[in-house]
C-alpha atoms as a PDB file:
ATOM      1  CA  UNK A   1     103.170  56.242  98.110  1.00  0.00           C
ATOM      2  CA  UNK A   2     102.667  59.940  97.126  1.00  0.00           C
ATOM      3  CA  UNK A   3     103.881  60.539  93.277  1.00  0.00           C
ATOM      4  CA  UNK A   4     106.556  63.473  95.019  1.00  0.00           C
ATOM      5  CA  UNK A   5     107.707  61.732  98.364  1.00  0.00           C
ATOM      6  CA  UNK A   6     111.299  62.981  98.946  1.00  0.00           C
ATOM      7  CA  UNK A   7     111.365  65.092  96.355  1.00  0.00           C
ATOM      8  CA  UNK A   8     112.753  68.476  96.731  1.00  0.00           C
ATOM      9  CA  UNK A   9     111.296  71.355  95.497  1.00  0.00           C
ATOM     10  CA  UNK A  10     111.283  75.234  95.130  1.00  0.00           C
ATOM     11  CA  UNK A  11     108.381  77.316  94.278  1.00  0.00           C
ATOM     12  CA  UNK A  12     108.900  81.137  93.872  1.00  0.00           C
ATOM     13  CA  UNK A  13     105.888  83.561  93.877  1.00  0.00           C
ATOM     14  CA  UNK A  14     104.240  81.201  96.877  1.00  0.00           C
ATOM     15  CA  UNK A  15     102.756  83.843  98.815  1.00  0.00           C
ATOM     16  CA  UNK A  16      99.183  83.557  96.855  1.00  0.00           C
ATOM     17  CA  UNK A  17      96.999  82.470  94.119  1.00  0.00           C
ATOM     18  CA  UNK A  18      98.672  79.934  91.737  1.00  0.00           C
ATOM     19  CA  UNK A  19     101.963  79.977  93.443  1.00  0.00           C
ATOM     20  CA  UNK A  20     100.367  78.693  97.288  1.00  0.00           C
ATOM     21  CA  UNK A  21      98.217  76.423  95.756  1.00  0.00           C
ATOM     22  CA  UNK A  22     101.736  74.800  94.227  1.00  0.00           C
ATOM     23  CA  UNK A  23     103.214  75.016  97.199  1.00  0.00           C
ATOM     24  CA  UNK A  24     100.091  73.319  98.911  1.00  0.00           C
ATOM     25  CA  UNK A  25      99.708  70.458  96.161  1.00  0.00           C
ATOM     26  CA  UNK A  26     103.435  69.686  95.844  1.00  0.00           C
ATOM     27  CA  UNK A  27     103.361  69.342  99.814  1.00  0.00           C
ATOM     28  CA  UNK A  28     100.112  66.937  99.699  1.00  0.00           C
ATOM     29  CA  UNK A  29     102.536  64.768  97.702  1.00  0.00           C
ATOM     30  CA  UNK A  30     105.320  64.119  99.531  1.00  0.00           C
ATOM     31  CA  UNK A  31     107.683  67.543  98.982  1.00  0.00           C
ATOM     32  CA  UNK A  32     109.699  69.352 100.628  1.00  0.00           C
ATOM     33  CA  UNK A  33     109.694  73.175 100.052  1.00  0.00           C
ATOM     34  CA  UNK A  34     111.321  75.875 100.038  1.00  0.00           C
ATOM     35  CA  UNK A  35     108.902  78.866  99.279  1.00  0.00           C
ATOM     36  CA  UNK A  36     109.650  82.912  97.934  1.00  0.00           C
ATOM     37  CA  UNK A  37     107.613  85.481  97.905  1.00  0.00           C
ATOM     38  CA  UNK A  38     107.841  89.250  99.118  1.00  0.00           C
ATOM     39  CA  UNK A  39     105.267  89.303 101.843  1.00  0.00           C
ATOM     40  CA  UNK A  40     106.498  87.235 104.897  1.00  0.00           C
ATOM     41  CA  UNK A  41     103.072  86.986 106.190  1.00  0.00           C
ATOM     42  CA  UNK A  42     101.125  85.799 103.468  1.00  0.00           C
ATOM     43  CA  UNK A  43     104.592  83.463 102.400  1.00  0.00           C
ATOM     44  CA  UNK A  44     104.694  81.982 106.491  1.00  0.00           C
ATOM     45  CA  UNK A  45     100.761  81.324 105.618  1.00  0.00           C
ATOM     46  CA  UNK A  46     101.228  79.344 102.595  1.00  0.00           C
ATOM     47  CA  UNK A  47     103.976  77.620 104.687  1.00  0.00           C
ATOM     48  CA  UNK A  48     101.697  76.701 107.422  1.00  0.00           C
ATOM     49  CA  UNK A  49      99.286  75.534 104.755  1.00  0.00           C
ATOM     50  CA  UNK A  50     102.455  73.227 103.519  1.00  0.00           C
ATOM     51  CA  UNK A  51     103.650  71.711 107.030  1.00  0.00           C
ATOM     52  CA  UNK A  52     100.331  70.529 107.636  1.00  0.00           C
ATOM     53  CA  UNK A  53     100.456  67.983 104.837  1.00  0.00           C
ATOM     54  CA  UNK A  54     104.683  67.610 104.529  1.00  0.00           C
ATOM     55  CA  UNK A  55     107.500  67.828 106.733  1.00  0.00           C
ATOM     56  CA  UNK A  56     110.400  70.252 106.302  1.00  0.00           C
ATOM     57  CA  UNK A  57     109.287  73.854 104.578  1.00  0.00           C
ATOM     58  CA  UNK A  58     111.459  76.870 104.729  1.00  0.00           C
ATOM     59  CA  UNK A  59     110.457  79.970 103.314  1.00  0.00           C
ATOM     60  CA  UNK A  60     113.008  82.843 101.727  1.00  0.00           C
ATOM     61  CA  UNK A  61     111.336  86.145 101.678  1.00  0.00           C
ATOM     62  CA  UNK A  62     112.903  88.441  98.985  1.00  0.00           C
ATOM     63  CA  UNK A  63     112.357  89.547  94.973  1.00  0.00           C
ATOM     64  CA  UNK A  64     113.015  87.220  92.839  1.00  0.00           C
ATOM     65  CA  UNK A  65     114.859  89.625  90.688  1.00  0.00           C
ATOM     66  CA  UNK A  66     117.666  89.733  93.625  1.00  0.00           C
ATOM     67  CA  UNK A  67     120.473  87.550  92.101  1.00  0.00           C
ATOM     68  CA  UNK A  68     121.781  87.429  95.941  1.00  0.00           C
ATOM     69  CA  UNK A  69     118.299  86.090  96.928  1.00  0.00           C
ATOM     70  CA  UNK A  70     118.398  82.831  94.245  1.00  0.00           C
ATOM     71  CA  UNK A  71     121.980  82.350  94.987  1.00  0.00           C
ATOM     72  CA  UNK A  72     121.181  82.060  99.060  1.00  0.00           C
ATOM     73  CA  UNK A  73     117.826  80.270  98.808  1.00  0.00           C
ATOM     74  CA  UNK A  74     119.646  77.719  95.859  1.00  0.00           C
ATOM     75  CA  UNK A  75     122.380  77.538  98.278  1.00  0.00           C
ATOM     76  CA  UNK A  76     120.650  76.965 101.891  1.00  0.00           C
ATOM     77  CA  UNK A  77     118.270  74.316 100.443  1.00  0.00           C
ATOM     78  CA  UNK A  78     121.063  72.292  98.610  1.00  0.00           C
ATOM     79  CA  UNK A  79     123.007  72.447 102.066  1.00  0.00           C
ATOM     80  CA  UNK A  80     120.268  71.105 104.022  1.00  0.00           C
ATOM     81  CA  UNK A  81     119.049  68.906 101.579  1.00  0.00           C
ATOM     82  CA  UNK A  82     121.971  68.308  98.898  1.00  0.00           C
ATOM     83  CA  UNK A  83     119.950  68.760  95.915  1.00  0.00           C
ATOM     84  CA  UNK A  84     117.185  70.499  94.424  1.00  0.00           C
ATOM     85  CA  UNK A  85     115.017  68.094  92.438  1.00  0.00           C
ATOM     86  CA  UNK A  86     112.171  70.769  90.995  1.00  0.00           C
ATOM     87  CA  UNK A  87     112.194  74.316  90.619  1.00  0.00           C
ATOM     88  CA  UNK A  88     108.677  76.251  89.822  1.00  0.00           C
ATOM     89  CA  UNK A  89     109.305  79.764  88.354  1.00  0.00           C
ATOM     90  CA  UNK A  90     105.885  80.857  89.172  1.00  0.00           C
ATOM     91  CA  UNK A  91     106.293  84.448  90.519  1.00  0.00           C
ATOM     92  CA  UNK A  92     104.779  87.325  88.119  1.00  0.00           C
ATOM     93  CA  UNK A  93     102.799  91.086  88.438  1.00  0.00           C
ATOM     94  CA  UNK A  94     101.282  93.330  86.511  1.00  0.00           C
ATOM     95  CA  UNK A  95     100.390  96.841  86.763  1.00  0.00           C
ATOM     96  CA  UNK A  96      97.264  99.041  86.046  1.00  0.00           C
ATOM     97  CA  UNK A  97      99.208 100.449  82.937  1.00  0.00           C
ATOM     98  CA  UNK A  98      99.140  98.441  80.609  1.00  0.00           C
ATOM     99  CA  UNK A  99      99.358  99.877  76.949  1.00  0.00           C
ATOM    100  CA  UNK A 100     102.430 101.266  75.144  1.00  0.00           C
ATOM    101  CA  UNK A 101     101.005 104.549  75.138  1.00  0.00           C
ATOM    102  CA  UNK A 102     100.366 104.523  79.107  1.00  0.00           C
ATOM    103  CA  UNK A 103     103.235 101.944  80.142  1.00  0.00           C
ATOM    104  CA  UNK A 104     105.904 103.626  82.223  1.00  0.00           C
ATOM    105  CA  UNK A 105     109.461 102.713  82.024  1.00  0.00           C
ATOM    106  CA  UNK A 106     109.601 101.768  85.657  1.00  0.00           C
ATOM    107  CA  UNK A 107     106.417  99.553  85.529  1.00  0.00           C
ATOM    108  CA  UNK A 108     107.694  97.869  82.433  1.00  0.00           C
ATOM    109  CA  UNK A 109     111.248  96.997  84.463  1.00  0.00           C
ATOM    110  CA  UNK A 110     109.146  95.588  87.045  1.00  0.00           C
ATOM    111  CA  UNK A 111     106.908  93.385  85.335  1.00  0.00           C
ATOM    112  CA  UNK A 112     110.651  92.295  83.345  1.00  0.00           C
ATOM    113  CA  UNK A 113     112.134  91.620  86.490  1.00  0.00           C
ATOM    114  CA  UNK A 114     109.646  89.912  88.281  1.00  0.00           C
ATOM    115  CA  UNK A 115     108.212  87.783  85.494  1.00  0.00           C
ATOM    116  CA  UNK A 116     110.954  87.212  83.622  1.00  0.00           C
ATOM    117  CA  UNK A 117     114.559  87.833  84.922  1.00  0.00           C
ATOM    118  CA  UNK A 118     113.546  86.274  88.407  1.00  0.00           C
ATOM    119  CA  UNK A 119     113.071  82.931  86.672  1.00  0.00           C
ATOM    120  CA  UNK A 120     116.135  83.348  84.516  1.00  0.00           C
ATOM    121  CA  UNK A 121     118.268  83.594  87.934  1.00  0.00           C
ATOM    122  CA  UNK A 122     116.384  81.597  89.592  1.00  0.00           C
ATOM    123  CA  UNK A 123     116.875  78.439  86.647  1.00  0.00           C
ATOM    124  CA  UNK A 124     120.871  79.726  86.570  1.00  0.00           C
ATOM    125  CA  UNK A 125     121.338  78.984  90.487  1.00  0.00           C
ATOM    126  CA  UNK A 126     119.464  75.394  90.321  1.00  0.00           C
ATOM    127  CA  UNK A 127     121.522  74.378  86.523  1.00  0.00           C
ATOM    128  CA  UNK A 128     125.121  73.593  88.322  1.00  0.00           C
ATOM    129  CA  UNK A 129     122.969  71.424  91.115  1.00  0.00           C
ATOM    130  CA  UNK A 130     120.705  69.380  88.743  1.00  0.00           C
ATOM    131  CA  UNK A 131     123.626  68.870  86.442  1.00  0.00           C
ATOM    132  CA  UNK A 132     125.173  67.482  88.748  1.00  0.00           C
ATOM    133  CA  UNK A 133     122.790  65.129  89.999  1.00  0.00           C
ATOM    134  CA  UNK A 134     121.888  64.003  86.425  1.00  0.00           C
ATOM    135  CA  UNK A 135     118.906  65.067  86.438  1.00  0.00           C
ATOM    136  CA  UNK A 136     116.063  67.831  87.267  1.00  0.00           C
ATOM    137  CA  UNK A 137     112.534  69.735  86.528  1.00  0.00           C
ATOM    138  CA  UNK A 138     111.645  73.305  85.759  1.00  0.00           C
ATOM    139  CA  UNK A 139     108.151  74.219  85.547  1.00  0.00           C
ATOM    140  CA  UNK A 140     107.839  77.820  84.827  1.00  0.00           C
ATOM    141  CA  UNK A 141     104.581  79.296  84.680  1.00  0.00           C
ATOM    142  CA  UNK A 142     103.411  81.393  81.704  1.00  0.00           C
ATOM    143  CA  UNK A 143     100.012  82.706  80.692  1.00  0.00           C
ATOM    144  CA  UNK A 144      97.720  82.202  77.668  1.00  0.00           C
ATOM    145  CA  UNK A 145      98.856  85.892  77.439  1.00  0.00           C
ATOM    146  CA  UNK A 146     102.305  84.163  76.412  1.00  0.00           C
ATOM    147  CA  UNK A 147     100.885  82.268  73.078  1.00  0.00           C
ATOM    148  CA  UNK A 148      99.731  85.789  71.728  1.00  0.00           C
ATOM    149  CA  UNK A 149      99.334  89.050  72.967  1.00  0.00           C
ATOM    150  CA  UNK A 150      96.252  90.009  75.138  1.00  0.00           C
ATOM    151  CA  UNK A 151      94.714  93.479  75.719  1.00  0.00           C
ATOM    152  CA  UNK A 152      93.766  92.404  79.109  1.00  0.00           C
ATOM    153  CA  UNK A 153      97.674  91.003  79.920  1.00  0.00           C
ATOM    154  CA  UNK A 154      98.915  94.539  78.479  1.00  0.00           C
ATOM    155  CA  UNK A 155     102.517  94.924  76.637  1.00  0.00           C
ATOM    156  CA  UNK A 156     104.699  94.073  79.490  1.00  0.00           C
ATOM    157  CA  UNK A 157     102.911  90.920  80.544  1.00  0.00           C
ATOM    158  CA  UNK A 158     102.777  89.658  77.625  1.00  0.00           C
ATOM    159  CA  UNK A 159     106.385  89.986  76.437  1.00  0.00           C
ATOM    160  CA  UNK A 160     107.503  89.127  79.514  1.00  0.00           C
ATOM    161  CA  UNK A 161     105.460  85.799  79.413  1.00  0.00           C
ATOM    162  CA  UNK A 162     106.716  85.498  75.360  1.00  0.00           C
ATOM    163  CA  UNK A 163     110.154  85.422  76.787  1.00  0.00           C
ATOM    164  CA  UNK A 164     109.381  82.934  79.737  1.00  0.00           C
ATOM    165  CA  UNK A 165     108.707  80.672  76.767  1.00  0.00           C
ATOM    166  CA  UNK A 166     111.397  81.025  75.101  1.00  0.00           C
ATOM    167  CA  UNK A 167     113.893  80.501  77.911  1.00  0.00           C
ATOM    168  CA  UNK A 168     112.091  76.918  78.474  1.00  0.00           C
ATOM    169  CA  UNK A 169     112.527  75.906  75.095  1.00  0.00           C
ATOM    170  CA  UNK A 170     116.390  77.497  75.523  1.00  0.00           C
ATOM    171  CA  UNK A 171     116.996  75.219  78.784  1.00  0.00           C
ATOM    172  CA  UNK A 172     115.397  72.105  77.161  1.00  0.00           C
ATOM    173  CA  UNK A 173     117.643  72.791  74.023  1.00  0.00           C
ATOM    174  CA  UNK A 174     120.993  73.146  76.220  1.00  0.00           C
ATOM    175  CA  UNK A 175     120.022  70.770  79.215  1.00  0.00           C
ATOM    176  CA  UNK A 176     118.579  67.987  77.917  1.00  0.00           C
ATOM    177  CA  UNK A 177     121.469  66.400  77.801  1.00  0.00           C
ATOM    178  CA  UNK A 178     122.258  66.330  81.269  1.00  0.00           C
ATOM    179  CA  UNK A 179     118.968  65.163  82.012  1.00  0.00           C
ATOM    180  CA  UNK A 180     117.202  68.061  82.866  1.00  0.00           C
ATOM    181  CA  UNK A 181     113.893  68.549  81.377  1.00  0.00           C
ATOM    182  CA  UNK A 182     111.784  72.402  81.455  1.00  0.00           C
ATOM    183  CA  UNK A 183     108.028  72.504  80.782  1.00  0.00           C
ATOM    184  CA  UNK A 184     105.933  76.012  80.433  1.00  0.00           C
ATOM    185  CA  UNK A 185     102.632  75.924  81.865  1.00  0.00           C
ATOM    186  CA  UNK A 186     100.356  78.664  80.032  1.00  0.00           C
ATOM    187  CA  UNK A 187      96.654  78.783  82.049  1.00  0.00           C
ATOM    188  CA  UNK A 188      93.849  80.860  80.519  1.00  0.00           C
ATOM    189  CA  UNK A 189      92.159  83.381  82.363  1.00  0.00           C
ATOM    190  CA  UNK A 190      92.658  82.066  86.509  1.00  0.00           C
ATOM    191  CA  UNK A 191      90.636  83.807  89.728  1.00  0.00           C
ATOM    192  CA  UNK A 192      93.356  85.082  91.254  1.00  0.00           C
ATOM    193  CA  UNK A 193      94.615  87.927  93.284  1.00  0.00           C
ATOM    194  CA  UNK A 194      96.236  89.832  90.269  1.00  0.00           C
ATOM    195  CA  UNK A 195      92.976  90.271  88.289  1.00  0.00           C
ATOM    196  CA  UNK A 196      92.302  93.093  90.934  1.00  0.00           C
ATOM    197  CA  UNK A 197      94.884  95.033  89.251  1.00  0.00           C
ATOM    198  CA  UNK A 198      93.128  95.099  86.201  1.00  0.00           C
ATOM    199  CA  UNK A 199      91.400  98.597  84.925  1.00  0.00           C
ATOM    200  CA  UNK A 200      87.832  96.543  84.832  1.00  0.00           C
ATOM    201  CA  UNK A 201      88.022  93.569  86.531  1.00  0.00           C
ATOM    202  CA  UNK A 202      85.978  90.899  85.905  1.00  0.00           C
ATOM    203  CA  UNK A 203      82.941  90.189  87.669  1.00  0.00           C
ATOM    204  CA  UNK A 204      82.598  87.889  90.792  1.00  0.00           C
ATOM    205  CA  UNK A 205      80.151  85.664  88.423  1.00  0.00           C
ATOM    206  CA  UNK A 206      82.827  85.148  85.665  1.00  0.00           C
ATOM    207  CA  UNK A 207      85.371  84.156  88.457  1.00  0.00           C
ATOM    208  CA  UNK A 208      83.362  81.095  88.611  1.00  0.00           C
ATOM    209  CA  UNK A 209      83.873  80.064  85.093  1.00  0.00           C
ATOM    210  CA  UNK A 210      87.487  80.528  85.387  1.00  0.00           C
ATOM    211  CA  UNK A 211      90.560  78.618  85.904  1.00  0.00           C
ATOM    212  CA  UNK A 212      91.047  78.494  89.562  1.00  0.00           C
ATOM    213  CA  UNK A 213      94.583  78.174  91.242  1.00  0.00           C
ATOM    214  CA  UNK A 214      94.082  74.690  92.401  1.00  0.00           C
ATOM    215  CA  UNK A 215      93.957  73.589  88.813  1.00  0.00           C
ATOM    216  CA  UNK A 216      97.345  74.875  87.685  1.00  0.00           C
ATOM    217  CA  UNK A 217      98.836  73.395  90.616  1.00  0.00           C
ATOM    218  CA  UNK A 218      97.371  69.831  89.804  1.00  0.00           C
ATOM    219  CA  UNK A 219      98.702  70.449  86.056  1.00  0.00           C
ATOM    220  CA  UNK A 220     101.884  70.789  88.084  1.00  0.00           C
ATOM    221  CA  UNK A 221     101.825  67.925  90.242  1.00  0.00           C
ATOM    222  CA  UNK A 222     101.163  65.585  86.943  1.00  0.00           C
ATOM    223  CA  UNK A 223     104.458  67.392  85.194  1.00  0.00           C
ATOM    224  CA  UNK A 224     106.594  67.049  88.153  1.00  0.00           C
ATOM    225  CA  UNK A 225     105.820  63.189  88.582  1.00  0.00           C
ATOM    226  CA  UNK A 226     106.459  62.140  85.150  1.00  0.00           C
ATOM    227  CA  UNK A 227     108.500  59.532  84.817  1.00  0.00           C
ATOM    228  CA  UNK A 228     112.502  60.765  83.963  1.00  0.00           C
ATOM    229  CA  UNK A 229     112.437  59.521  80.359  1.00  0.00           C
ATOM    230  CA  UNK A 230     109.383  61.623  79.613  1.00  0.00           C
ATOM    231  CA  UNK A 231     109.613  65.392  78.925  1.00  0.00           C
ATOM    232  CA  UNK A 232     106.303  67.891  78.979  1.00  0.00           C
ATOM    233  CA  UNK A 233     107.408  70.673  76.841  1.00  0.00           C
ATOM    234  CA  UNK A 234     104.492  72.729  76.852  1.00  0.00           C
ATOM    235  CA  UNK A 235     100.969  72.593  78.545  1.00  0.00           C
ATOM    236  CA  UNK A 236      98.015  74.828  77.665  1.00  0.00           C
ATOM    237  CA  UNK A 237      94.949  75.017  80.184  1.00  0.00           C
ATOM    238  CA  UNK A 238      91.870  76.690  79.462  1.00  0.00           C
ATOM    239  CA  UNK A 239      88.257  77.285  81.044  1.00  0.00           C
ATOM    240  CA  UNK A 240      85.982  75.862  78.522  1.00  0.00           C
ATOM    241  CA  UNK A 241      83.829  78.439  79.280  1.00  0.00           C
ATOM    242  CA  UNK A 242      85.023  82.409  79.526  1.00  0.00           C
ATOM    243  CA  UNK A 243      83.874  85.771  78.286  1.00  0.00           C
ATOM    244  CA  UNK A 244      86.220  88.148  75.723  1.00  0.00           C
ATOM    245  CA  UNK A 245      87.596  90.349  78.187  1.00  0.00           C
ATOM    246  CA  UNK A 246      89.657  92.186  74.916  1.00  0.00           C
ATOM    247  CA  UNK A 247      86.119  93.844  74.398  1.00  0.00           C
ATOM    248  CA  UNK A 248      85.898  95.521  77.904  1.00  0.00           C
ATOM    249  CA  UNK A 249      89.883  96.443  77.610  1.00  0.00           C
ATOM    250  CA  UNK A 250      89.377  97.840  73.793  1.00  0.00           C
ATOM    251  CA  UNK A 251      86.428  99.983  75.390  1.00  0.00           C
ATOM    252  CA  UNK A 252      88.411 101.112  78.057  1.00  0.00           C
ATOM    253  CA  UNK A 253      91.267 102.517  75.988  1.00  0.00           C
ATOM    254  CA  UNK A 254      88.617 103.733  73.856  1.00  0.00           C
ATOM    255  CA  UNK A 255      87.282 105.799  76.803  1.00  0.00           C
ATOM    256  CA  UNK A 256      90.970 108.029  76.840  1.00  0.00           C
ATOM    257  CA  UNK A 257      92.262 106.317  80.110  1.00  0.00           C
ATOM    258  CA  UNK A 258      95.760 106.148  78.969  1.00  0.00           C
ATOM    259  CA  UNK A 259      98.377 108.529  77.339  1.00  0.00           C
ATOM    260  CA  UNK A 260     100.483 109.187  80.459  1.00  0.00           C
ATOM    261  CA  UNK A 261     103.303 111.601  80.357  1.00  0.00           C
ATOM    262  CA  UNK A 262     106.585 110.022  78.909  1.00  0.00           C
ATOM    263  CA  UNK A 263     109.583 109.245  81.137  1.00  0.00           C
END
């Protein structure tokens, strides 16, 4: 018996990296999906990844930060499948801006609304559902960048990752009670698609010593089948091995590439 059979789920930011590998994992144990993500394509690839190892997978293309878009996808899946058992807030950006001297307003409302307001909608549409069922698992998925503040992650990231934390700990203090239990996942540096955003990225031989996306998604297959009376509050993931990437970022700002115009 796979640890997820019949379970079902909803994974947001599914389209790549950590988010299809989730989708991918929580199908190889018994899930069914419903998947978000802006790009159709690349979210109707991570679906076909999905069916091959599950049955029923529908996929929602939208932004997360659309309240419209949670309230339909919430709403579709709990009428074809009356419940929603896990929801993973996984969806996130960045920019190539990254410092308060070079972060523009609009970058800094869309790293908020991605990273952090499309989980808070996202958690507000499932609440009613799992409440009423008793019971229910959010996994949101936060960065080491979201323990302290990272040069690499930049100010937006990393506040918006601060606050993913905090609205865990905020729907474990408020929902446990109706059985409803919220874990924050915070990897270390991971290979994936969003590290080409960076002003240096890192080189294709320190990708190898680094987190890869199947790894978060295994951390959350083992949160998602804990038993009901057992609550993961927190879980911190790190290559044991990993360069200081702060030094390359330091020298970079160092270098002058910053000080856009204000807004």
């Amino acid at each position: 018996m796979r640890d997820l059979q019949g379970k079902i789920a909803i994974v947001t930011g599914a389209s790549s990296g950590m988010g299809r590998a989730i989708a991918a994992a929580l199908a190889g144990e018994g899930a069914t999906l419903g998947l978000v993500a802006r790009s159709t394509d690349r979210l109707e690839e991570t679906a076909i990844l999905a069916r091959a190892q599950a049955g029923d997978v529908l996929t929602f293309p939208g932004d997360v930060a659309d309240n419209g878009l949670a309230k339909r996808v919430v709403g579709e899946m709990v009428e074809r499948f009356a419940r929603i058992d896990i929801l993973v807030n996984n969806a996130g950006i960045n920019t190539y801006h990254r410092n308060l001297a070079d972060t523009s307003v609009a970058d800094w409302h869309l790293v908020m609304n991605t990273n952090i307001t499309g989980a808070f909608l996202f958690t507000r549409q499932v609440l009613p559902h799992m409440r009423k069922a008793g019971r229910g698992q959010i996994i949101n998925i936060s960065s080491g960048g979201g323990l302290q503040p990272s040069a690499p992650g930049g100010v937006a990231y990393c506040t918006s990752k601060h606050a993913l934390h905090s609205l865990t700990g905020s729907i474990n203090l408020e929902e446990r009670r109706n059985g409803i239990r919220a874990c924050v996942i915070a990897p270390g540096e991971t290979n994936t698609p969003n590290l080409d955003l960076r002003p240096r990225p890192p080189a294709k031989e320190d990708l190898a010593t680094m987190l890869q996306p199947e790894d978060i998604a295994r951390a959350v297959v083992y949160v998602a089948s804990q038993p009901e009376h057992v609550s993961v509050d927190m879980l911190v993931i790190t290559p044991t091995v990993c360069r200081n990437y702060n030094l390359d970022y330091e020298r970079y700002v160092a270098e002058g590439h910053t000080n856009v115009p204000l807004d």
